[in-house]
Protein backbone atom coordinates (compact mmCIF):
# COMPACT_ATOMS: atom_id res chain seq x y z
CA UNK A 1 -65.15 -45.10 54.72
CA UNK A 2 -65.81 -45.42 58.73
CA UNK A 3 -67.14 -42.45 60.41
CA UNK A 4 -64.31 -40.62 62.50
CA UNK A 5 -66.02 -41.04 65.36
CA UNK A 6 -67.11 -44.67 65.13
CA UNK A 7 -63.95 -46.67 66.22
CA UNK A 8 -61.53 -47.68 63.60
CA UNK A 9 -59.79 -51.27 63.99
CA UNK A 10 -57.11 -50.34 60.85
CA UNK A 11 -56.18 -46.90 63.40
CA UNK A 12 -56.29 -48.92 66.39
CA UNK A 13 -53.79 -51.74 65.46
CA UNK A 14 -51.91 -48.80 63.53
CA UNK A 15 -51.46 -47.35 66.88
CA UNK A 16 -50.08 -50.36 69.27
CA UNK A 17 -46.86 -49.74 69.71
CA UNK A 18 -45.55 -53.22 68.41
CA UNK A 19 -47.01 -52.14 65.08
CA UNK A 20 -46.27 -48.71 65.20
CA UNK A 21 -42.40 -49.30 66.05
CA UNK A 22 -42.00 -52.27 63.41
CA UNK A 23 -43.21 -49.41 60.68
CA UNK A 24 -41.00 -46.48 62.21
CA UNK A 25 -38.15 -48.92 61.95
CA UNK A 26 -39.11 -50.62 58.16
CA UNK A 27 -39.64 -46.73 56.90
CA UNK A 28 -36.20 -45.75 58.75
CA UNK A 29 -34.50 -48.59 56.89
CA UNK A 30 -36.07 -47.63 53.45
CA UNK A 31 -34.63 -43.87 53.95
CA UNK A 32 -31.87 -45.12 54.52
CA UNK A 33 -31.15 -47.85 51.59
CA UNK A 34 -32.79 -45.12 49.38
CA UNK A 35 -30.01 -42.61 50.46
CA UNK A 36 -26.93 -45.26 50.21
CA UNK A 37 -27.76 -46.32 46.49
CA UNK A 38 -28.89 -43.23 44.49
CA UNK A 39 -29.86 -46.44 41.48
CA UNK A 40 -32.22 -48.21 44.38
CA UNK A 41 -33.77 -44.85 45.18
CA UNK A 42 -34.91 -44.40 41.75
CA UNK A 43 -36.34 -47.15 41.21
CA UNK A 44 -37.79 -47.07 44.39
CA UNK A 45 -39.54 -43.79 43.28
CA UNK A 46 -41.03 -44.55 40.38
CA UNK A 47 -42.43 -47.88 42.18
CA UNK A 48 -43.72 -45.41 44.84
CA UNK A 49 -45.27 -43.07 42.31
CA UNK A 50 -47.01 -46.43 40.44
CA UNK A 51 -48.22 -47.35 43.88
CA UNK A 52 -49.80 -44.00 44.70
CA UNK A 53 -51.83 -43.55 40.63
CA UNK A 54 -52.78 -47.09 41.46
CA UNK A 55 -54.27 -46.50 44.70
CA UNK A 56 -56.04 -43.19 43.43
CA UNK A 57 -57.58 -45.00 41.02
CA UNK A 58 -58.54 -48.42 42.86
CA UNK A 59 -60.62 -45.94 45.55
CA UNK A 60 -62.05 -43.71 42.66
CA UNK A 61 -62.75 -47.43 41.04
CA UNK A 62 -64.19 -48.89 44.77
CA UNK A 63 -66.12 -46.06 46.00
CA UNK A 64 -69.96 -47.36 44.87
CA UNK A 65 -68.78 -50.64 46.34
CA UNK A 66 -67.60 -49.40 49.68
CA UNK A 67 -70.93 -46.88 49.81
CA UNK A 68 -72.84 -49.78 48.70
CA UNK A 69 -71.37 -52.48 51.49
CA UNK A 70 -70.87 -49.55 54.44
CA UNK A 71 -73.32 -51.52 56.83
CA UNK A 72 -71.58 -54.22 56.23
CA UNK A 73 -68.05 -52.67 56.53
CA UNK A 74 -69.67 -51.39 59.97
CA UNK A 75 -70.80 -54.56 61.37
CA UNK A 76 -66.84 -55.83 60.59
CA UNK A 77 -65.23 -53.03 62.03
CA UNK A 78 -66.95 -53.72 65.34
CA UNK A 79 -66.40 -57.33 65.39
CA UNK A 80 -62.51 -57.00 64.46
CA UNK A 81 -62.21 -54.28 67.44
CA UNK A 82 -64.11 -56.27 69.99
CA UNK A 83 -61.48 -59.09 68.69
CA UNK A 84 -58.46 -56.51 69.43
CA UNK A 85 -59.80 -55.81 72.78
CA UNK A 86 -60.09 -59.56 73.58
CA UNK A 87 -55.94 -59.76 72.32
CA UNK A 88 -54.66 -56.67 74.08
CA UNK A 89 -56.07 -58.43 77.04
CA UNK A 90 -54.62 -61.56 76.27
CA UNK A 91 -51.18 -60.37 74.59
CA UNK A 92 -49.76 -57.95 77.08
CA UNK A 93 -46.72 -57.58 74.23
CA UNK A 94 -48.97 -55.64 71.63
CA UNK A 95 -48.50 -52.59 74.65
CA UNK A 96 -44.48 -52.51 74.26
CA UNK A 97 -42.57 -51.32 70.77
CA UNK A 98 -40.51 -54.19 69.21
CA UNK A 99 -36.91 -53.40 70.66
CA UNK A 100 -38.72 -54.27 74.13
């Protein structure tokens, strides 16, 4: 719903390494407990599959809205990256993944 090229602050916090480690590390651990009980990975995959029709349908469902409230969307985007600048200053941490 953001331009490519307009900065994204969802992309940008995706990509700090303290985030970006915590989720490598949470998705290794869900492999993982999926492959040790074959029962927990089932259920785990028809939760996943519920997940994904729902969120196919939610963005079908919010697409006028999101068109509708872009500028809007915009104007927040900006403000919450001008925010993230003002913590990565502040929070030299965000820069190192989570073992560190």
């Amino acid at each position: 719903w953001l331009s490519d090229v307009q900065e994204n602050v969802l992309q940008r916090v995706l990509q700090l390494p303290v985030v970006s480690s915590t989720c490598e590390s949470l998705q290794r651990t869900y492999t993982s407990t999926k492959e040790a009980h074959p029962l927990m990975a089932s259920v785990c995959e028809v939760y996943e599959r519920g997940v994904q029709g729902a969120g196919a349908l939610a963005m079908r469902g919010m697409e006028p809205v999101v068109r509708r409230l872009e500028p809007q969307f915009t104007v927040a985007n900006n403000l919450a990256c001008r925010g993230l600048d003002h913590l990565e200053e502040k929070i030299p941490a965000l820069q190192y993944p989570v073992d560190k």
